[in-house]
C-alpha atoms as a PDB file:
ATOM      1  CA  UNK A   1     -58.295-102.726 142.936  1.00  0.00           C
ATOM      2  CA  UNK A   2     -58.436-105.232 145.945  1.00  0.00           C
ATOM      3  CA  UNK A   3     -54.986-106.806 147.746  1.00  0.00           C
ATOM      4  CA  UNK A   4     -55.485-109.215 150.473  1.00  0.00           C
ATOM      5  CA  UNK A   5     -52.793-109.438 153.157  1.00  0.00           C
ATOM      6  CA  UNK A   6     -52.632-112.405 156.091  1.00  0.00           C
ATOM      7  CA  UNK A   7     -52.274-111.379 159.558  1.00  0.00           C
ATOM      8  CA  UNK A   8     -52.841-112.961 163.241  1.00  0.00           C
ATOM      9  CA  UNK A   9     -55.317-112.232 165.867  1.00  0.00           C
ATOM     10  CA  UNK A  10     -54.632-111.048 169.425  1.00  0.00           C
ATOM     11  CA  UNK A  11     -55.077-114.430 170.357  1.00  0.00           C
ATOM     12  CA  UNK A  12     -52.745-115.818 167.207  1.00  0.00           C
ATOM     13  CA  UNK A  13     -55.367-117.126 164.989  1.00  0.00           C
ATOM     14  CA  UNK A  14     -55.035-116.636 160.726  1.00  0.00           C
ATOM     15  CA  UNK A  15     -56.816-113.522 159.717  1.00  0.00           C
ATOM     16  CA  UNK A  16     -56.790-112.031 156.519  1.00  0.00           C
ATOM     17  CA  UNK A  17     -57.568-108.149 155.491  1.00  0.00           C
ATOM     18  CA  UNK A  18     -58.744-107.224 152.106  1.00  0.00           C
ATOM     19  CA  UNK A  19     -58.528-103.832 151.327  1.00  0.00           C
ATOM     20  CA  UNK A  20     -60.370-102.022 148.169  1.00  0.00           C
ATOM     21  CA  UNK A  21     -60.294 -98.722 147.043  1.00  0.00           C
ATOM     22  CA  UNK A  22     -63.050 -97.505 145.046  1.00  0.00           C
ATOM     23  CA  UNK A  23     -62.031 -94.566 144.522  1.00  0.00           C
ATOM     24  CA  UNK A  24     -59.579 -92.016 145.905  1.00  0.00           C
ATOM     25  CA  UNK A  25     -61.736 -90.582 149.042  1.00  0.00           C
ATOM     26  CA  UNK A  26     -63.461 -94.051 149.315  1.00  0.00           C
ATOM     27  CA  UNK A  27     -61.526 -97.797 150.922  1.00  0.00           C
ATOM     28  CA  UNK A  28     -63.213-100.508 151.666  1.00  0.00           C
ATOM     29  CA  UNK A  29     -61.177-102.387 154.981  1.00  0.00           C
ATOM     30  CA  UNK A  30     -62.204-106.437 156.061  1.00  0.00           C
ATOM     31  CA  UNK A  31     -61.154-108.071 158.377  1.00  0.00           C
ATOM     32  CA  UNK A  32     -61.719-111.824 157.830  1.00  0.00           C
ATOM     33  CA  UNK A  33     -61.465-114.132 161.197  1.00  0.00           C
ATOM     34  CA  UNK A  34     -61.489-118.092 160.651  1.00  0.00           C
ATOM     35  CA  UNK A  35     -63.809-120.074 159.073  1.00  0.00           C
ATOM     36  CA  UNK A  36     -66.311-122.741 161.862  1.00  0.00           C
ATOM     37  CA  UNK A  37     -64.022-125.685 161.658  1.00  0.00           C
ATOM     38  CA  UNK A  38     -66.524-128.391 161.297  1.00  0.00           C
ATOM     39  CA  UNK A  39     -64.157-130.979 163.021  1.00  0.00           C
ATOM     40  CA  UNK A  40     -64.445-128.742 166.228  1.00  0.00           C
ATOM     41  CA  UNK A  41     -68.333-128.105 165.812  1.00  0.00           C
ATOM     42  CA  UNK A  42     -68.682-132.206 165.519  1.00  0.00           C
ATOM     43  CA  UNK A  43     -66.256-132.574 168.011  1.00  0.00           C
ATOM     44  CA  UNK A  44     -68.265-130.183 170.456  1.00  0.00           C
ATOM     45  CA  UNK A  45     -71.801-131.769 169.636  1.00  0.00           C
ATOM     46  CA  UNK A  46     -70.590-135.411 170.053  1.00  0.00           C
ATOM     47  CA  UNK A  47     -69.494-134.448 173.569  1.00  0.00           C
ATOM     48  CA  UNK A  48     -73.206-133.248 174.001  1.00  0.00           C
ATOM     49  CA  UNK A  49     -75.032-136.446 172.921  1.00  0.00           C
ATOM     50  CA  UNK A  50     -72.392-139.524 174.264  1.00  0.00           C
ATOM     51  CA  UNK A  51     -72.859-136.892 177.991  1.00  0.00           C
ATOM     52  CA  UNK A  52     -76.361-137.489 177.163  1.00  0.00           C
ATOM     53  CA  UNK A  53     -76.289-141.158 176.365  1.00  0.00           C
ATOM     54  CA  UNK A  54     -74.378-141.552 179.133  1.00  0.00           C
ATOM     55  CA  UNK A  55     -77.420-140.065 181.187  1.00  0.00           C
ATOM     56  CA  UNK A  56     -79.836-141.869 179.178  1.00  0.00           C
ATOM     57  CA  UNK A  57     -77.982-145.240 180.092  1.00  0.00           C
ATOM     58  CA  UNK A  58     -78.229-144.730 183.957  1.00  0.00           C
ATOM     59  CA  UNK A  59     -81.940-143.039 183.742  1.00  0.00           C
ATOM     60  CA  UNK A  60     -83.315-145.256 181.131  1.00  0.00           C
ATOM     61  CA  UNK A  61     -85.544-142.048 180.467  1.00  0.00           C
ATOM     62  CA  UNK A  62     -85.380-140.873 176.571  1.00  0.00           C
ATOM     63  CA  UNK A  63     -86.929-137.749 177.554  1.00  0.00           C
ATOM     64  CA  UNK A  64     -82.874-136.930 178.122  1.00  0.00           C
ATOM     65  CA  UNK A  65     -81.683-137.824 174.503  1.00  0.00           C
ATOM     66  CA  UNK A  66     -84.430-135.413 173.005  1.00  0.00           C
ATOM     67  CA  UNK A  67     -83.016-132.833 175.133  1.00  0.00           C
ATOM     68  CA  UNK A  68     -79.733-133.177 174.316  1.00  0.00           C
ATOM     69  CA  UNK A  69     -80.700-133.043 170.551  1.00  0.00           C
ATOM     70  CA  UNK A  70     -82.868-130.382 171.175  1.00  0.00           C
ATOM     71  CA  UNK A  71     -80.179-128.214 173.239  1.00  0.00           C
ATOM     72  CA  UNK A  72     -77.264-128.432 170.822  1.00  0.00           C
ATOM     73  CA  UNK A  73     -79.103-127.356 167.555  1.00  0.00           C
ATOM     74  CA  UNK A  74     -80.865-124.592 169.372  1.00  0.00           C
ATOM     75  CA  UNK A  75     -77.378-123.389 170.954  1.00  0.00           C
ATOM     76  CA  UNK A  76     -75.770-124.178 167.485  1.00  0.00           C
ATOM     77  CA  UNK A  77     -78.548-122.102 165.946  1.00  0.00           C
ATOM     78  CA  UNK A  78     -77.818-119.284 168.197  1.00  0.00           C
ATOM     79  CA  UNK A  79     -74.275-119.594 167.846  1.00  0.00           C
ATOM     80  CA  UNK A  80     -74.133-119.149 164.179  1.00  0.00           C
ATOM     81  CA  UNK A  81     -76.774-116.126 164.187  1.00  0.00           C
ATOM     82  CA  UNK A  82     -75.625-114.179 166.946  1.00  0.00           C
ATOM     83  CA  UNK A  83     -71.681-114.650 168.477  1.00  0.00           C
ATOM     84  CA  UNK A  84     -70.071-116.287 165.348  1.00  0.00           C
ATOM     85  CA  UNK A  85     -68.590-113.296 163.332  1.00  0.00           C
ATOM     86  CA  UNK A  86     -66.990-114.222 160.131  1.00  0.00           C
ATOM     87  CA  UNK A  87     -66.052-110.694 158.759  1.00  0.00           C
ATOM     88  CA  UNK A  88     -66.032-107.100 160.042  1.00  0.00           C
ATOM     89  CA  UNK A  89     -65.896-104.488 157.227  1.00  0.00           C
ATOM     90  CA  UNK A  90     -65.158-100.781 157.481  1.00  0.00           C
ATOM     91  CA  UNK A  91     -66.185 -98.295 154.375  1.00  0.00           C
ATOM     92  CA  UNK A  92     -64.881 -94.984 154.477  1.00  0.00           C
ATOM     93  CA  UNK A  93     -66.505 -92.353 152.456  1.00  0.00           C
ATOM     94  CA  UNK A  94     -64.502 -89.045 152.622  1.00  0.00           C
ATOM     95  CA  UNK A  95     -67.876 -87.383 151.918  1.00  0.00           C
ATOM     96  CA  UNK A  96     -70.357 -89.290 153.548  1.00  0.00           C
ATOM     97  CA  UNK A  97     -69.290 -90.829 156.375  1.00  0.00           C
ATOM     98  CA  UNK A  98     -68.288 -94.452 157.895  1.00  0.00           C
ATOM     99  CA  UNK A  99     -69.911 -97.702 157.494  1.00  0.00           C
ATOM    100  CA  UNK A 100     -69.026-100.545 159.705  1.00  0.00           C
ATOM    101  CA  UNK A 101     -70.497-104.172 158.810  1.00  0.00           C
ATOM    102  CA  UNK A 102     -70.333-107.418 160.691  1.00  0.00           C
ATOM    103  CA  UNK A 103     -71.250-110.775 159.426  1.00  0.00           C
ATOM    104  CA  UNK A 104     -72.348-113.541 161.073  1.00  0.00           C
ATOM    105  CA  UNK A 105     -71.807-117.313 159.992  1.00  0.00           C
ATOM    106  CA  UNK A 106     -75.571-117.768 159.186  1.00  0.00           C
ATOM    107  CA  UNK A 107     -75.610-114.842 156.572  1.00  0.00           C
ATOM    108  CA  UNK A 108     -76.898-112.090 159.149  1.00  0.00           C
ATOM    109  CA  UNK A 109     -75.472-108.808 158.862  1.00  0.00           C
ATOM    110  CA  UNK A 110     -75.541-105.911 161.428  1.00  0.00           C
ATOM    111  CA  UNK A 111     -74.230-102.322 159.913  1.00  0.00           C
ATOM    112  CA  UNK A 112     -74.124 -99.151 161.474  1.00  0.00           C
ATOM    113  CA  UNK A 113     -73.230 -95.828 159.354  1.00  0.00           C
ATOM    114  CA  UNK A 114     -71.499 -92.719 161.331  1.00  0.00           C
ATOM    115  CA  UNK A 115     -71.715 -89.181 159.469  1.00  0.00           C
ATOM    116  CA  UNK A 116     -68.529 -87.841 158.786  1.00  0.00           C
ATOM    117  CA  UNK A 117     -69.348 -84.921 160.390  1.00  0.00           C
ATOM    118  CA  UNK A 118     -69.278 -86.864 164.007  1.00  0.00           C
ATOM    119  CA  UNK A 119     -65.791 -88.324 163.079  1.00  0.00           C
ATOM    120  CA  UNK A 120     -63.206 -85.855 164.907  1.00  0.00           C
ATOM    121  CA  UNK A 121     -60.687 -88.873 164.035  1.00  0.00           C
ATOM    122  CA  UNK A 122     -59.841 -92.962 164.004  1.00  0.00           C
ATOM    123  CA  UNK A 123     -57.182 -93.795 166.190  1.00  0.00           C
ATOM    124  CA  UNK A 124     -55.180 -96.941 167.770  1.00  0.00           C
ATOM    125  CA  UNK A 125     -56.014 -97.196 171.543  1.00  0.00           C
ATOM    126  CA  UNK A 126     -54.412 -99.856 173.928  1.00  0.00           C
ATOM    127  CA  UNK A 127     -55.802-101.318 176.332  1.00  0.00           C
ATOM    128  CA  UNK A 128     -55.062-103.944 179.291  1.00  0.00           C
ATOM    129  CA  UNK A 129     -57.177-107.591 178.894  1.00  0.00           C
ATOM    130  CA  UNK A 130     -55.825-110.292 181.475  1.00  0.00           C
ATOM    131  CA  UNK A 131     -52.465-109.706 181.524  1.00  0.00           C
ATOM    132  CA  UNK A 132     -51.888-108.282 178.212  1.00  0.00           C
ATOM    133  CA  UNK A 133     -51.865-105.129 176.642  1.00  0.00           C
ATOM    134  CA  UNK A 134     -53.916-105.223 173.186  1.00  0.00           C
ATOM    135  CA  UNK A 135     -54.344-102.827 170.943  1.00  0.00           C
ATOM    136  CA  UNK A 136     -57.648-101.867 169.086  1.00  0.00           C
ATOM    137  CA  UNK A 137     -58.508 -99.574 166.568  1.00  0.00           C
ATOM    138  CA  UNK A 138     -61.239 -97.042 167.116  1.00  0.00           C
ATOM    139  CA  UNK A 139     -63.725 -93.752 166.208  1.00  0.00           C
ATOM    140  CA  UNK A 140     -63.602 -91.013 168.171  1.00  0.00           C
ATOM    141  CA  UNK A 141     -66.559 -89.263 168.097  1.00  0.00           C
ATOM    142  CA  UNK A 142     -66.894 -85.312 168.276  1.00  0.00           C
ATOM    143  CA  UNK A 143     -68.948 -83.783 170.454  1.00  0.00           C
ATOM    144  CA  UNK A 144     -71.732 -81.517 169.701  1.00  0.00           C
ATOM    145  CA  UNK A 145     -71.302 -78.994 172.532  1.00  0.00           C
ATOM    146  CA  UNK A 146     -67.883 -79.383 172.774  1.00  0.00           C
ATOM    147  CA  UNK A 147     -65.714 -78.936 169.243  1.00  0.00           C
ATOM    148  CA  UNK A 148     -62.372 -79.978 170.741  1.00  0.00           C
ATOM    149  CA  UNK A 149     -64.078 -82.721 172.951  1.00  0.00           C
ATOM    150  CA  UNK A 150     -64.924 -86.440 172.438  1.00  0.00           C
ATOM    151  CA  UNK A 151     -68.211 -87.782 172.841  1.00  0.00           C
ATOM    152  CA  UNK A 152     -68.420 -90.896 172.252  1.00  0.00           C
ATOM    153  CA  UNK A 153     -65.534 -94.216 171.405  1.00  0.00           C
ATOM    154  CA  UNK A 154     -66.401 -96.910 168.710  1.00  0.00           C
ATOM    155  CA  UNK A 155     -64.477 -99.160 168.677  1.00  0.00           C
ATOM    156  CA  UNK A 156     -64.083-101.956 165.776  1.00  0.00           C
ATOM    157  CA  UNK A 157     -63.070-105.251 165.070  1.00  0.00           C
ATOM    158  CA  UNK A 158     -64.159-106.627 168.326  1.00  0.00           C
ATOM    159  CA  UNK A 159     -64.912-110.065 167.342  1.00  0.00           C
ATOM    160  CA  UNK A 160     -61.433-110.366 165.289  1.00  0.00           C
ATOM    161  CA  UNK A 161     -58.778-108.168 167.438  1.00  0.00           C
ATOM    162  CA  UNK A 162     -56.324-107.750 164.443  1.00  0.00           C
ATOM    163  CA  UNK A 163     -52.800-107.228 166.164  1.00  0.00           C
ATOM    164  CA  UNK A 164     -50.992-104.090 166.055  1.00  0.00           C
ATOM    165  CA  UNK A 165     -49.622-104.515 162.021  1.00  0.00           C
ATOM    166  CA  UNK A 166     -52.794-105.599 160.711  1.00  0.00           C
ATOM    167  CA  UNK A 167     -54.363-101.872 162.898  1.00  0.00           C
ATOM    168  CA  UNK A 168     -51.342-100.061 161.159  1.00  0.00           C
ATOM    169  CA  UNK A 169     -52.268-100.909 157.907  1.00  0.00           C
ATOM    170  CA  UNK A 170     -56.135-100.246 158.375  1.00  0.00           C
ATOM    171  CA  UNK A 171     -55.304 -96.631 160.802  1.00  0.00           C
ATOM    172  CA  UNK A 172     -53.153 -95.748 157.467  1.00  0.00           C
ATOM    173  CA  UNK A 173     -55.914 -96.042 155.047  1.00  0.00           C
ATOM    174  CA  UNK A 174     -58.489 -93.981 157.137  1.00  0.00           C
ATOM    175  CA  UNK A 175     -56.412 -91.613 157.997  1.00  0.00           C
ATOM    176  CA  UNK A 176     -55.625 -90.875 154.474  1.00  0.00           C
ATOM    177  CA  UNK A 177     -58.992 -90.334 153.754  1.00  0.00           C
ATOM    178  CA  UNK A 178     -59.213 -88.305 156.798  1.00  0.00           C
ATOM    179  CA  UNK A 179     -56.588 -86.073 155.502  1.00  0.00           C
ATOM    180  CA  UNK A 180     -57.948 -85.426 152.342  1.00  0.00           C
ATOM    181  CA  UNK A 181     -61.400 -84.238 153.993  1.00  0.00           C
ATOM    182  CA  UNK A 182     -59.745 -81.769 156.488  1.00  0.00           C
ATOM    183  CA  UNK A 183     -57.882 -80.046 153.284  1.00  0.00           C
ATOM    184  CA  UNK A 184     -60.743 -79.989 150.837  1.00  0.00           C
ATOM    185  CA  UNK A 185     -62.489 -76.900 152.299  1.00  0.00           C
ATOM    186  CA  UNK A 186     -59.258 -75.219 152.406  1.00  0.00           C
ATOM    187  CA  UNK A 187     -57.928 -75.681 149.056  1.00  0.00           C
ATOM    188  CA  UNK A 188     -61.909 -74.456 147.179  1.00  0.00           C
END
């Protein structure tokens, strides 16, 4: 069973979350940002070459054309494979743990899986970014000397910074799974 809902950034773009349960200790949350607009990506790589035929007109040197060329596909290249995020994806396993996925607009994916036994909880933070007070969702982790203490924050969604709704709706489903873990033990 999968419902998609439409949301805004922090910054007022469209997202869109899809959440899935697979089961009833296990919820699949994404967190889709916007597509690459190809109108701005042609926009931004015109600007590049007329700047550079501009150059090329004064210097008479086409060393500065193949440069330009050369520069934009290489920064385009890097921009797809390694700031462009189209989707951030959280899996909670009530048994297993939490797996949090990013994917990039060239088809990379970077994961990283957290034991559930390091989750003490997922909460909503705030914080304060250039005049604004935005709120994030985030893992605390426990620590391993310290029961009641935190070792380490995670946040998520970084590259999409869901507002607070769109964090409600995600906190809601982890912490249901949460809940579930912490009375398992007690009712076997």
């Amino acid at each position: 069973m999968a419902e998609e809902r439409r949301f805004r950034s922090a910054c007022g773009a469209p997202i869109a979350l899809r959440r899935r349960q697979h089961s009833a200790s296990c919820r699949e949350l994404a967190v889709r940002g916007p597509r690459l607009q190809l109108r701005s990506l042609s926009a931004a790589t015109s600007a590049v070459w007329l700047a550079a035929y501009g150059l090329f007109a004064i210097s008479e040197n086409s060393v500065v054309l193949s440069a330009a060329i050369f520069v934009s596909l290489i920064g385009l290249i890097i921009y797809l494979h390694f700031v462009k995020i189209d989707q951030e994806s959280l899996l909670v396993i009530g048994s297993l743990g939490i797996q949090v996925t990013s994917s990039y607009a060239s088809g990379k994916e970077s994961t990283t899986f957290i034991e559930m036994g390091q989750v003490k909880d997922v909460v909503i933070n705030e914080a304060i970014h250039m005049q604004k007070v935005i709120y994030y969702l985030c893992i605390l982790l426990q620590d391993p000397e310290d029961p009641q203490g935190v070792s380490e924050v995670v946040p998520l969604f970084q590259s999409s910074k869901p507002r607070l709704d769109c964090l409600i709706e995600v906190y809601k489903s982890c912490q249901e799974i949460l809940e579930q873990r912490k009375t398992a033990p007690q009712s076997s």
